[in-house]
N, C-alpha and C. Protein backbone atom coordinates (compact mmCIF):
# COMPACT_ATOMS: atom_id res chain seq x y z
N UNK A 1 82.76 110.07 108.93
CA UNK A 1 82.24 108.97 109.69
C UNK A 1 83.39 108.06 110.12
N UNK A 2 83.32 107.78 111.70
CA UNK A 2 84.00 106.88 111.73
C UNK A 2 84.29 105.33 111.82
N UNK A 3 85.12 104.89 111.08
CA UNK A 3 85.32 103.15 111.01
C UNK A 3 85.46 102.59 111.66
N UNK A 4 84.73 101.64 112.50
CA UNK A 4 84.76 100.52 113.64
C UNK A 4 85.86 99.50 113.03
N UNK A 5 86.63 98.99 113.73
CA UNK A 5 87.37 98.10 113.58
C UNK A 5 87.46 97.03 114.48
N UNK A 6 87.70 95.66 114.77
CA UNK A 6 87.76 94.89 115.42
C UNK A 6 89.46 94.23 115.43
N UNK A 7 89.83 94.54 116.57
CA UNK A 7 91.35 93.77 116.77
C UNK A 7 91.22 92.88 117.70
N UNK A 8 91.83 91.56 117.18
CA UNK A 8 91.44 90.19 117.51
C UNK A 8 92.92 89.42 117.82
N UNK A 9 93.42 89.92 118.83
CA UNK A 9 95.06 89.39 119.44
C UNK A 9 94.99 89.44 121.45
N UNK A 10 96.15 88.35 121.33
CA UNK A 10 95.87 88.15 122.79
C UNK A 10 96.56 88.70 123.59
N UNK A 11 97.84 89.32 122.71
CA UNK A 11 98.62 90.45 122.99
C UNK A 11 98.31 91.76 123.70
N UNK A 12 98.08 91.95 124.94
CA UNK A 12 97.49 93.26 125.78
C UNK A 12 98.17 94.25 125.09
N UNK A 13 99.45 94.14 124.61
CA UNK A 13 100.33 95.14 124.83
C UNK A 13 100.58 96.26 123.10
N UNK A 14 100.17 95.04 122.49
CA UNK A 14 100.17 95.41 120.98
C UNK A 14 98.70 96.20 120.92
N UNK A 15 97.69 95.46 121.10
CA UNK A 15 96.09 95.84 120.99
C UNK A 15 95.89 96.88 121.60
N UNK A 16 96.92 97.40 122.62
CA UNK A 16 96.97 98.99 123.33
C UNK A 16 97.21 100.01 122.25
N UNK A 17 98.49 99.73 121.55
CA UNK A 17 99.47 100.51 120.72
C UNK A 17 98.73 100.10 119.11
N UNK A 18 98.36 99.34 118.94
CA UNK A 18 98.01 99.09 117.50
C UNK A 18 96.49 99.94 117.42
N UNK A 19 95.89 99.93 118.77
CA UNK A 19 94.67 100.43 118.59
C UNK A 19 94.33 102.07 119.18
N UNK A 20 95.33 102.48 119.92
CA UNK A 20 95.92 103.99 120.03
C UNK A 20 96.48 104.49 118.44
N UNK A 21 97.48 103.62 117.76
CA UNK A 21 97.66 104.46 116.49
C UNK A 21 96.62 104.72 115.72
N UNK A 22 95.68 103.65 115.42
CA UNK A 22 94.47 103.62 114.41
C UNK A 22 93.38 104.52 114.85
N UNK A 23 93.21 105.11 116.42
CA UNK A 23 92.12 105.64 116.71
C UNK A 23 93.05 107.13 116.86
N UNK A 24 94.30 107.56 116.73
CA UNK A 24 94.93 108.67 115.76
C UNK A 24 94.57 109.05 114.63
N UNK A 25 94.37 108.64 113.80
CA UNK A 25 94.03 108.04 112.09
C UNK A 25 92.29 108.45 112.42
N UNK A 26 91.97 108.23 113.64
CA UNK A 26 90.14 108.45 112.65
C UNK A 26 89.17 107.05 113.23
N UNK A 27 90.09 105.71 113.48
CA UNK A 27 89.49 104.61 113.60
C UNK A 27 88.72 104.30 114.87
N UNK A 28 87.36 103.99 115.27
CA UNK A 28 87.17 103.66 116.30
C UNK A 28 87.56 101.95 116.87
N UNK A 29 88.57 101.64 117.24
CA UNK A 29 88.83 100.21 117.57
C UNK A 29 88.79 99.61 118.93
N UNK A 30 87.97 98.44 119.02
CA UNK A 30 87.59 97.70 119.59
C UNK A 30 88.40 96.14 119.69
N UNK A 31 89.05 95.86 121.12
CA UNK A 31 89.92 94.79 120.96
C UNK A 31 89.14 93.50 121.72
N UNK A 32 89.55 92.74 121.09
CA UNK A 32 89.62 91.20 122.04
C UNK A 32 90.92 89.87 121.89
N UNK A 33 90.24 89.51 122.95
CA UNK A 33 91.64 88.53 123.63
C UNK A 33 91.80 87.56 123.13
N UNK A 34 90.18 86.51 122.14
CA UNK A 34 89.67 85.10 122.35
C UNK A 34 88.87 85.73 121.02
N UNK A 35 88.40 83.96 120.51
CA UNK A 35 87.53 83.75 119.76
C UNK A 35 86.14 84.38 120.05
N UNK A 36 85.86 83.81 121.22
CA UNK A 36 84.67 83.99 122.31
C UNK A 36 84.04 85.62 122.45
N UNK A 37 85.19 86.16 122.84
CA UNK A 37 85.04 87.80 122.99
C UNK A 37 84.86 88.24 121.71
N UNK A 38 85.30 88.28 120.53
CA UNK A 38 85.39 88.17 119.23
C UNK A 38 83.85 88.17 118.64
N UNK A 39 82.95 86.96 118.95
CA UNK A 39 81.95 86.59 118.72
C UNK A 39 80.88 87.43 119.35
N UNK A 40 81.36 87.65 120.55
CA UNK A 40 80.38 88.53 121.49
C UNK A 40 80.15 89.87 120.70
N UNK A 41 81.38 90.44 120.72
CA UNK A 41 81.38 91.66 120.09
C UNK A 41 80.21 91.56 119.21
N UNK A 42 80.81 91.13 118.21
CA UNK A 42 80.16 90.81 116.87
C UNK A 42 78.82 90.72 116.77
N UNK A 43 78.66 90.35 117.45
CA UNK A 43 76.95 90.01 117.90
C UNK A 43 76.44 91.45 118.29
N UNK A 44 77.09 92.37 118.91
CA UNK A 44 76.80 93.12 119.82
C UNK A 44 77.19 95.05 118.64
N UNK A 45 77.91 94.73 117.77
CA UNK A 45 77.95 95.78 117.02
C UNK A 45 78.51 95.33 115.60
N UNK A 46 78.51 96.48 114.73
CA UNK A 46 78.62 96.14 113.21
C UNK A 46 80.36 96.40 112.95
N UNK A 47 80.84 96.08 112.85
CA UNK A 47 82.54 96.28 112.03
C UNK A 47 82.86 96.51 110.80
N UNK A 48 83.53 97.34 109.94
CA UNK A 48 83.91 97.66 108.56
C UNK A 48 85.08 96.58 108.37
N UNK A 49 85.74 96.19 109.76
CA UNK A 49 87.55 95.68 109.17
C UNK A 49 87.68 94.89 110.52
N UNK A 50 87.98 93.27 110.12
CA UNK A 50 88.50 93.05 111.15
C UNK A 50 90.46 92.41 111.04
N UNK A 51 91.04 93.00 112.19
CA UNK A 51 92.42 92.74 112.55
C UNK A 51 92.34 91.07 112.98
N UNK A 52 92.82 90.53 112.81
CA UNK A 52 93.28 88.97 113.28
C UNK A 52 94.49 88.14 113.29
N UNK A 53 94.91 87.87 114.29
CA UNK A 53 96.00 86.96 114.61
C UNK A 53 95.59 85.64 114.53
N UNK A 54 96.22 84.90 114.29
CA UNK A 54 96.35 83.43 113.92
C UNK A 54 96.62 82.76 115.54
N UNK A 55 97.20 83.01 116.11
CA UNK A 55 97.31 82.00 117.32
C UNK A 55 96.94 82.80 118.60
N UNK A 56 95.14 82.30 118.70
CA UNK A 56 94.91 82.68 119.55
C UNK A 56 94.45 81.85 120.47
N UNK A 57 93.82 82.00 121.99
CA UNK A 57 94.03 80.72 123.38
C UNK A 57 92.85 80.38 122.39
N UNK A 58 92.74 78.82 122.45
CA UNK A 58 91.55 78.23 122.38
C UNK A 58 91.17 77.59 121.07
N UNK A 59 91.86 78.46 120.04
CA UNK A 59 91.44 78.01 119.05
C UNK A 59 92.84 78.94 117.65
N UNK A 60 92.38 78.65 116.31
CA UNK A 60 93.18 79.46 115.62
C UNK A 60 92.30 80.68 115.01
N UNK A 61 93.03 81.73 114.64
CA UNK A 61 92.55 82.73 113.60
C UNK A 61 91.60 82.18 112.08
N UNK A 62 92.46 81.34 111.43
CA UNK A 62 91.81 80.37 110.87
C UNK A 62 90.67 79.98 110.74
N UNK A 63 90.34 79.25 112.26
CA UNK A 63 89.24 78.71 112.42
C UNK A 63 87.95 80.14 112.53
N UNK A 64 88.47 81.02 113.39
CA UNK A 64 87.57 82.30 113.41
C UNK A 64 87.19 82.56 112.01
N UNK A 65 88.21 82.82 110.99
CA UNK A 65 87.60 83.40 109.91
C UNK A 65 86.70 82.46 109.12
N UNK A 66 87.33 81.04 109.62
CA UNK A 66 86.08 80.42 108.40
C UNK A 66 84.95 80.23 109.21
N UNK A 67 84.55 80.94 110.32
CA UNK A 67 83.02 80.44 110.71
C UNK A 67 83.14 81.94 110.95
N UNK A 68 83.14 83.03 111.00
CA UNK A 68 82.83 84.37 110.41
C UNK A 68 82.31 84.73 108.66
N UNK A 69 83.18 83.65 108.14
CA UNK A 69 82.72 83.79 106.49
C UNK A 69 81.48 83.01 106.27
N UNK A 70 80.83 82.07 107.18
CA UNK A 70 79.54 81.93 107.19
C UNK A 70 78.43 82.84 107.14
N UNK A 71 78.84 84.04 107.97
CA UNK A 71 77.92 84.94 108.37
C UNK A 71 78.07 86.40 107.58
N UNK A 72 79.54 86.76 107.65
CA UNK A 72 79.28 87.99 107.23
C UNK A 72 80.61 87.66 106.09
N UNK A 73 80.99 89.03 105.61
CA UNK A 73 81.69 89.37 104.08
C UNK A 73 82.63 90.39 104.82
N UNK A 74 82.79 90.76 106.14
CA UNK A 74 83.44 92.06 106.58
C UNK A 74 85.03 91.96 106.54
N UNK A 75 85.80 92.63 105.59
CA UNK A 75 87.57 92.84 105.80
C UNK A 75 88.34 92.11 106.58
N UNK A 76 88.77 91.36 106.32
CA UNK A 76 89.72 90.78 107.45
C UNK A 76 91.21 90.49 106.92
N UNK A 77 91.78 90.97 107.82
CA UNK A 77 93.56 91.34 107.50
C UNK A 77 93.79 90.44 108.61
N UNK A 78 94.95 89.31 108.30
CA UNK A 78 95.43 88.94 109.01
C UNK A 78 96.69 89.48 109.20
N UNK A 79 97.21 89.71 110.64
CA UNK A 79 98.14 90.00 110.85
C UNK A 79 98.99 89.20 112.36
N UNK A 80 100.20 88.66 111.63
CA UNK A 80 100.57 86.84 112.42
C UNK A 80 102.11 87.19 112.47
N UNK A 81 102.74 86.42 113.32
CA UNK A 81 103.83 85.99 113.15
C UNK A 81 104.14 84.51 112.49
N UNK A 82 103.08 84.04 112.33
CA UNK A 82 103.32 82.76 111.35
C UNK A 82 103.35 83.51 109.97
N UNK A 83 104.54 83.01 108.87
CA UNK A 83 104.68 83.69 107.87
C UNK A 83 105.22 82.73 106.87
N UNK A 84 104.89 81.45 107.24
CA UNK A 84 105.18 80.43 105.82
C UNK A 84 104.32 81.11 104.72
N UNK A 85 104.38 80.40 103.50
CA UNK A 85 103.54 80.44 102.56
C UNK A 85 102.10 80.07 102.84
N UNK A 86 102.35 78.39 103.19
CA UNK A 86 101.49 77.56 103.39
C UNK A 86 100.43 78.48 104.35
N UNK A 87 100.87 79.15 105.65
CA UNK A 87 100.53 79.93 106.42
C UNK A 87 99.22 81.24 105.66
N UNK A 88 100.04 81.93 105.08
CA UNK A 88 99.48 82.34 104.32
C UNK A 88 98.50 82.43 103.24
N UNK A 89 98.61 81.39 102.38
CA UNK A 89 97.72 80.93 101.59
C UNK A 89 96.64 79.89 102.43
N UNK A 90 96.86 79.27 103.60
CA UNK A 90 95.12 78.75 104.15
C UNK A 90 94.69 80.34 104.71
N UNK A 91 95.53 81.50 105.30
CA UNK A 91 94.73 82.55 105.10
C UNK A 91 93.95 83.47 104.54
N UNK A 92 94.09 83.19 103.27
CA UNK A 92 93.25 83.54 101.66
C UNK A 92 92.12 82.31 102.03
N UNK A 93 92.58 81.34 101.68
CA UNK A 93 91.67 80.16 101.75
C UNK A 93 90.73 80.00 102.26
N UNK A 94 90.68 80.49 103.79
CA UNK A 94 89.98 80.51 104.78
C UNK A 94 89.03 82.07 104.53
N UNK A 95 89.30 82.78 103.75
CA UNK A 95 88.32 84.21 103.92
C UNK A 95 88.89 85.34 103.66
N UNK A 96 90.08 85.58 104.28
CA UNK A 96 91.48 86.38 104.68
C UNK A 96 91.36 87.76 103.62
N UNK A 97 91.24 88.94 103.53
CA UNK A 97 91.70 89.23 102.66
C UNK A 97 92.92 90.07 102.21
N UNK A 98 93.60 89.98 103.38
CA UNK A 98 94.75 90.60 103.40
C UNK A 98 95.94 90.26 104.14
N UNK A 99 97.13 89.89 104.08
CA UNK A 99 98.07 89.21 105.29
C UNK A 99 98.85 90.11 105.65
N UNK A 100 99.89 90.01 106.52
CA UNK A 100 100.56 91.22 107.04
C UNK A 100 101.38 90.77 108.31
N UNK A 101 102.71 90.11 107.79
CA UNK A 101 103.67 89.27 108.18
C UNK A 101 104.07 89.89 109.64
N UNK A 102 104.39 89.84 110.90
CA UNK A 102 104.79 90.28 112.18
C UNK A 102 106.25 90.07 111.92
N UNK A 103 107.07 91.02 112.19
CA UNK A 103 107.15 92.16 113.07
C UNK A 103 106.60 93.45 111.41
N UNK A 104 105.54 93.99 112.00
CA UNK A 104 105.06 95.00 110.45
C UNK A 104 105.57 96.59 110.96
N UNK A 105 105.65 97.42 110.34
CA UNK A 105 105.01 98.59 110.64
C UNK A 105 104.07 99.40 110.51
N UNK A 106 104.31 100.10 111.47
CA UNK A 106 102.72 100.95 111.87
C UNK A 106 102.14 101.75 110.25
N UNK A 107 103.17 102.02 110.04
CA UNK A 107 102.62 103.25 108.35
C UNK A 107 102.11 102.01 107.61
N UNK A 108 103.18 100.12 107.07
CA UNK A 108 102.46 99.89 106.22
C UNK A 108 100.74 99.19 106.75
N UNK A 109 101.12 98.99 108.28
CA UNK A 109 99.46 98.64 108.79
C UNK A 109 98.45 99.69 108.33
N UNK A 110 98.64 100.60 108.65
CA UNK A 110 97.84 101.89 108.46
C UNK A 110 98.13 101.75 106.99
N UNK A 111 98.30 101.93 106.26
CA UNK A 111 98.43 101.65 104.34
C UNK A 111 96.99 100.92 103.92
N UNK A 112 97.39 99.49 104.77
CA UNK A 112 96.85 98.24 104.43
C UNK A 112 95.61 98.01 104.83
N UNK A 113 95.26 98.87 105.85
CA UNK A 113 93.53 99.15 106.65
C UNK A 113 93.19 100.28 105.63
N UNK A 114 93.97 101.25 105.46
CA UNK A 114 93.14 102.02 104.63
C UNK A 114 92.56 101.73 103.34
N UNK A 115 93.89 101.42 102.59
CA UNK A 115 93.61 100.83 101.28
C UNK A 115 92.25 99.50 101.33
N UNK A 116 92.11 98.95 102.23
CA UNK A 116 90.85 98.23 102.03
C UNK A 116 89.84 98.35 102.44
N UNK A 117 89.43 99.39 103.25
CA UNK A 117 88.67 100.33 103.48
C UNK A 117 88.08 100.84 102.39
N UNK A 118 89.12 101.55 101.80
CA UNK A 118 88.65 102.37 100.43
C UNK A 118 88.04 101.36 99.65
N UNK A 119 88.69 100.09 99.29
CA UNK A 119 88.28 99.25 98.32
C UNK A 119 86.74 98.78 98.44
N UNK A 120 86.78 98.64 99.86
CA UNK A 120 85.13 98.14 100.35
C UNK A 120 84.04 99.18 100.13
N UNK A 121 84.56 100.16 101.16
CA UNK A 121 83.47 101.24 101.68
C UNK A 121 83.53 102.73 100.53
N UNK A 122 84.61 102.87 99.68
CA UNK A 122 84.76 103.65 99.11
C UNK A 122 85.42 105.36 99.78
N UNK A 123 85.66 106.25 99.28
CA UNK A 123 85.37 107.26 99.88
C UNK A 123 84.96 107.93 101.23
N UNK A 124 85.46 108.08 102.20
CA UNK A 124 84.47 108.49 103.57
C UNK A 124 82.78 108.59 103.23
N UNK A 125 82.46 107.52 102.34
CA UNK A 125 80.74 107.69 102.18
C UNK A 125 80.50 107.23 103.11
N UNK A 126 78.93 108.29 103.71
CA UNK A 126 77.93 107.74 104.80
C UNK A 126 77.81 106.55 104.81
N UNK A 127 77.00 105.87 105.84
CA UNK A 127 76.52 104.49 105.77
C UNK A 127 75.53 104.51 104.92
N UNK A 128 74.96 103.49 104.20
CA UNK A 128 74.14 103.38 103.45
C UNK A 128 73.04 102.57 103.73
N UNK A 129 72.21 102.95 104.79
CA UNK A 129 71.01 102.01 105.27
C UNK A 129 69.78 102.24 104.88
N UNK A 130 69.36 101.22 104.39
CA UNK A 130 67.81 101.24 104.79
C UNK A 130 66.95 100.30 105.35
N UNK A 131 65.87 100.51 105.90
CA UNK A 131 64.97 99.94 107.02
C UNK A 131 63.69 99.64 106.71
N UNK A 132 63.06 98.77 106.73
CA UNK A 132 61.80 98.32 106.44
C UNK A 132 61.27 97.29 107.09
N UNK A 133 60.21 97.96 108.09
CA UNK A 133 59.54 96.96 109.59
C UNK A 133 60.67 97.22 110.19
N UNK A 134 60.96 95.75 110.50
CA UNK A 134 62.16 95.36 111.77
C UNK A 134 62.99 94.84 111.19
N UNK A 135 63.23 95.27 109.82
CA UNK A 135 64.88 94.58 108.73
C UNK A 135 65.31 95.73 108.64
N UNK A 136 66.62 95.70 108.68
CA UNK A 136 67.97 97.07 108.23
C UNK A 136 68.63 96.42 107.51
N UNK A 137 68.89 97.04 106.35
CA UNK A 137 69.53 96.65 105.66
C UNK A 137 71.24 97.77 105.40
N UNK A 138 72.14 97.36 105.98
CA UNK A 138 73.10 98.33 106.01
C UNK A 138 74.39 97.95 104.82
N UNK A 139 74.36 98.56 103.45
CA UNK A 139 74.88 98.15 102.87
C UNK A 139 76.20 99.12 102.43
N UNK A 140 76.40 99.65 103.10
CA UNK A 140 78.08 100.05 103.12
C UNK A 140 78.51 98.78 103.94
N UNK A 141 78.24 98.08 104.97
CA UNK A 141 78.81 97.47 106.18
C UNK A 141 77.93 95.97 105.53
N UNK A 142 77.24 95.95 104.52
CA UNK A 142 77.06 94.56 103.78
C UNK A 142 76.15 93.58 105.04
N UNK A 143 75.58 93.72 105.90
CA UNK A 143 74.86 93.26 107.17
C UNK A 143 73.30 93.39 107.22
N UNK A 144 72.69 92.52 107.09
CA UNK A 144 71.06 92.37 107.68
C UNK A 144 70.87 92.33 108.63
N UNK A 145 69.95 93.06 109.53
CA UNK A 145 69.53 92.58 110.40
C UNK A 145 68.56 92.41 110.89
N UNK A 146 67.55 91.51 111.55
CA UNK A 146 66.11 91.71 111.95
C UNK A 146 65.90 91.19 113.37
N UNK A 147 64.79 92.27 113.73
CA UNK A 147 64.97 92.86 115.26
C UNK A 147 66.16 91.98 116.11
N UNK A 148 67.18 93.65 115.16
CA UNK A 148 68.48 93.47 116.07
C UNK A 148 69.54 92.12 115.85
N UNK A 149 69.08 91.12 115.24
CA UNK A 149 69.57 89.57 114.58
C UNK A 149 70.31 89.59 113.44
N UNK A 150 71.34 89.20 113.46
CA UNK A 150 72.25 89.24 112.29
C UNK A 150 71.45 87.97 111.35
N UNK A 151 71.14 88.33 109.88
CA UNK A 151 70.44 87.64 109.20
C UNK A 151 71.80 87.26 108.03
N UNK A 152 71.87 86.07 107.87
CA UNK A 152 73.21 85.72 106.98
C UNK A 152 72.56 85.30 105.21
N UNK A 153 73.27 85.80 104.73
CA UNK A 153 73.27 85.52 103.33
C UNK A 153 74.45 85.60 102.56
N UNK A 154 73.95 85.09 101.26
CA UNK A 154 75.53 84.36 100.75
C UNK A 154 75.31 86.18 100.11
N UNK A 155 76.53 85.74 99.29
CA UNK A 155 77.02 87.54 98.69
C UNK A 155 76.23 87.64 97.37
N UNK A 156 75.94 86.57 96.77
CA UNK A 156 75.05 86.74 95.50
C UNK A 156 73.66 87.41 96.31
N UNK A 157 72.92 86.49 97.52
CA UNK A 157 71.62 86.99 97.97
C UNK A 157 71.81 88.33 98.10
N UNK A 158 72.90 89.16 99.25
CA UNK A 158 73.10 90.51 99.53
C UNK A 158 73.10 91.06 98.88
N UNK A 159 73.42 91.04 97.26
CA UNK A 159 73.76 91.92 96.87
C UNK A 159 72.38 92.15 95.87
N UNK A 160 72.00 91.47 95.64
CA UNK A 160 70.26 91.21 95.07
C UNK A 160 69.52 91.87 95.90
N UNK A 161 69.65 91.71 97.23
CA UNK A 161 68.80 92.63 97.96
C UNK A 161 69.34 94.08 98.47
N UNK A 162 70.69 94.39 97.86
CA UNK A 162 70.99 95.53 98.16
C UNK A 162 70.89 96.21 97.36
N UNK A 163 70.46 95.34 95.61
CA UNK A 163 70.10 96.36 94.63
C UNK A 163 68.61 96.58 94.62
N UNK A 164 68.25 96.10 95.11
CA UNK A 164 66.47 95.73 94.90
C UNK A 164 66.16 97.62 96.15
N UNK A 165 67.09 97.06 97.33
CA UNK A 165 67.07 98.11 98.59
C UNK A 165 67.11 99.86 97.39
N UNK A 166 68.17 99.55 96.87
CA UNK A 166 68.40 100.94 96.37
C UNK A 166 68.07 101.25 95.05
N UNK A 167 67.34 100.75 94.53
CA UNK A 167 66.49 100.82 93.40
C UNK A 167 64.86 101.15 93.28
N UNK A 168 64.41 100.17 94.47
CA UNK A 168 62.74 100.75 95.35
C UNK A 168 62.79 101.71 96.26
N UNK A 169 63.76 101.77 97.08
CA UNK A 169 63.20 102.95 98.09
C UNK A 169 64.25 104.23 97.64
């Protein structure tokens, strides 16, 4: 199965090449320019991992992840040319779960998507959904949804209802 990814840089030129190597590898990746596009997506399909830069038009990386950690729990690697500490640690702070200093390379990027991949999703296991009425509950990808609506819950609720999901049906 393959892993949706979201790359979130304003960089045309990197998001070509960063997302040609990863869809080598297996990855299906999906880029944007903006916060905005970012959101759209998001709205519009499910992601295992998202890529993020810190300085993007309009707003910061930062700010994306902490109003993404409202909603969902999905991977997010930052990957910046800002590389203070300070830098770094509001990127933990903010949601982050992985940093990945610019100028990187391609093998340890590819390392660093995989390895948290594995950590999340485990194994190339299937998706793990189940459906009841007009709720999906997709818990490899940790996401509710009802008709089609991203339904947000904290990670204690999800995971209560992802044991309840795979324990009754």
């Amino acid at each position: 199965m393959k892993r949706n990814i979201l790359f979130v840089d304003d960089d045309e030129d990197l998001s070509f090449i960063i997302s040609e190597m990863l869809e080598d590898y297996g990855y299906c990746v999906t880029c944007a320019e903006n916060s905005e596009r970012a959101f759209e997506l998001l709205s519009q399909d499910a992601f295992h991992l998202i890529l993020l830069d810190i300085n993007l038009p309009n707003t910061t990386g930062f700010e994306l992840c902490k109003e993404l950690r409202q909603v969902s729990t999905v991977p997010i690697i930052f990957a910046s040319a800002r590389t203070s500490e300070t830098d770094r640690i509001t990127g933990f702070d903010n949601g982050g779960d992985d940093y990945l200093p610019k100028p990187y390379s391609m093998k340890e990027l590819l390392s660093r998507v995989n390895a948290l991949i594995r950590r999340t999703y485990g194994y190339n296991e299937e998706e793990n959904k189940v459906k009841f009425g007009n709720v999906t509950v997709n818990i490899t990808a940790r996401t509710v949804t009802k008709n089609g609506s991203v339904i947000s819950l904290s990670l204690r609720e999800f995971d209560l209802l992802a044991y309840l999901c795979e324990h009754i049906y």
